[in-house]
N, C-alpha and C. Protein backbone atom coordinates (compact mmCIF):
# COMPACT_ATOMS: atom_id res chain seq x y z
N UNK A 1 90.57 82.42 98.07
CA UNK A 1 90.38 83.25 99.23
C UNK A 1 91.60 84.16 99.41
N UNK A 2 91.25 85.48 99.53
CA UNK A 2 92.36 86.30 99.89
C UNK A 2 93.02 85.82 101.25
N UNK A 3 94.33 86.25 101.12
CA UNK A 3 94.71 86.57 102.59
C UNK A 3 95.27 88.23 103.24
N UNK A 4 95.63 87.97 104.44
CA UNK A 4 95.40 89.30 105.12
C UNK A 4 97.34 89.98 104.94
N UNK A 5 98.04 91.03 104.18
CA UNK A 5 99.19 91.25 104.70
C UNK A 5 99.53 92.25 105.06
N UNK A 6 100.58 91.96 106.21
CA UNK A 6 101.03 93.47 106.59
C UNK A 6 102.09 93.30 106.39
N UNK A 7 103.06 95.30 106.37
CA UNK A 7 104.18 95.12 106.24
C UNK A 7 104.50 96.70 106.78
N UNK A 8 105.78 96.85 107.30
CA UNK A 8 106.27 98.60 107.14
C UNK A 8 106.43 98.83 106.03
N UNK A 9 106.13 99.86 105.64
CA UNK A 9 106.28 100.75 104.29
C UNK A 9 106.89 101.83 104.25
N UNK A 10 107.68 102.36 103.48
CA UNK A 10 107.99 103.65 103.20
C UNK A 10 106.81 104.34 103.21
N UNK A 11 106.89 105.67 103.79
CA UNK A 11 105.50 106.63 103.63
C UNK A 11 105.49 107.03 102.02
N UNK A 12 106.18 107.55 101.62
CA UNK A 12 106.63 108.08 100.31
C UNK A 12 105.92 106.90 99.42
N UNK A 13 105.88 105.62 99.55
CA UNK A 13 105.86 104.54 98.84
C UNK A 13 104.04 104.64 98.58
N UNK A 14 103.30 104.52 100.50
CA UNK A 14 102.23 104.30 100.65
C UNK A 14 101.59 105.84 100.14
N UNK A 15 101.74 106.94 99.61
CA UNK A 15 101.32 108.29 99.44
C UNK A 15 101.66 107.79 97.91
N UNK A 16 102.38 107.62 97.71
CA UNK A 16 102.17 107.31 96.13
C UNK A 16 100.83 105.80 95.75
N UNK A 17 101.36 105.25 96.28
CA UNK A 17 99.64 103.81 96.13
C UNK A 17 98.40 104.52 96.44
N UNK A 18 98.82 105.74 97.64
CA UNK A 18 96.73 106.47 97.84
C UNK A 18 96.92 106.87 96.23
N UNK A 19 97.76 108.06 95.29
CA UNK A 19 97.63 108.69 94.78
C UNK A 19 97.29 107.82 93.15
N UNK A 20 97.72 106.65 93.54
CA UNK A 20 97.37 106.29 91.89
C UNK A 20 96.18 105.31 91.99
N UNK A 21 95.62 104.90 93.48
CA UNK A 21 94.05 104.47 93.92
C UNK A 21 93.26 105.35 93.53
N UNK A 22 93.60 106.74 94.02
CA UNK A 22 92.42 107.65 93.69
C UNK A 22 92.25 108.22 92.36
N UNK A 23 93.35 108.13 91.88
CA UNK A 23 93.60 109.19 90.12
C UNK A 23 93.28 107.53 88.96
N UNK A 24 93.21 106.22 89.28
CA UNK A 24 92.95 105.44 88.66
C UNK A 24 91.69 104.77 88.73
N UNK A 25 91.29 105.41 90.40
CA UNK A 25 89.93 105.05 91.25
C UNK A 25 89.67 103.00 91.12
N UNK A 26 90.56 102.90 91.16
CA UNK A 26 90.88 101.47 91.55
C UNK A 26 91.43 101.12 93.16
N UNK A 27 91.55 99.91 93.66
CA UNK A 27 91.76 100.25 94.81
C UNK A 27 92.62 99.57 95.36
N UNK A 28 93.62 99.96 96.42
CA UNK A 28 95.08 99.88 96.51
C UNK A 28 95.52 98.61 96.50
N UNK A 29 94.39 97.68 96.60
CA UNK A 29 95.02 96.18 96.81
C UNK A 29 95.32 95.73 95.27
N UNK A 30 94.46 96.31 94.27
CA UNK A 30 94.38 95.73 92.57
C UNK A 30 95.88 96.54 92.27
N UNK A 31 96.24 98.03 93.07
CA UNK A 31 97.29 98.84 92.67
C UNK A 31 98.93 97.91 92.98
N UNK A 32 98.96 97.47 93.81
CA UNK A 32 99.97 95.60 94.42
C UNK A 32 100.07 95.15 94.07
N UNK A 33 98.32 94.30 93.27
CA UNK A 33 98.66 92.58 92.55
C UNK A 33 99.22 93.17 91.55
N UNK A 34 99.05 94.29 90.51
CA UNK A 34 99.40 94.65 89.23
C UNK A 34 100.42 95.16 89.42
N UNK A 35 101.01 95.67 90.11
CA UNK A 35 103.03 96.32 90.23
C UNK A 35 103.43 94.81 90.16
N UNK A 36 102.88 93.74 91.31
CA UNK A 36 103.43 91.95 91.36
C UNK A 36 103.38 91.66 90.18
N UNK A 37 102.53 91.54 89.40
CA UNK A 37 102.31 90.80 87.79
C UNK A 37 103.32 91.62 87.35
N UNK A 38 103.61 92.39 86.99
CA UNK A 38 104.57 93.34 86.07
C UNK A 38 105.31 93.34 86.21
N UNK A 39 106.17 93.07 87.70
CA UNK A 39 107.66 93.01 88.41
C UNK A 39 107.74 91.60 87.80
N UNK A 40 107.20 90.66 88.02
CA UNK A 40 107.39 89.37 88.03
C UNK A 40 108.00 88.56 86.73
């Protein structure tokens, strides 16, 4: 089961996650877990 998170963000940060949701047409939550897997 997912859970729910919030956080403040840099705008700059969240304008870059719309931009690679829409140009990858994936969607911003898969654009998170996969920066997490990769950082990790």
């Amino acid at each position: 089961m997912d859970k729910i998170f919030s956080t403040r963000i840099n705008e700059e940060v969240l304008y870059r996650i719309k931009n690679l949701s829409n140009n990858l047409h994936i969607s911003k939550k898969a654009i998170i877990e996969n920066a997490v897997k990769l950082y990790a």
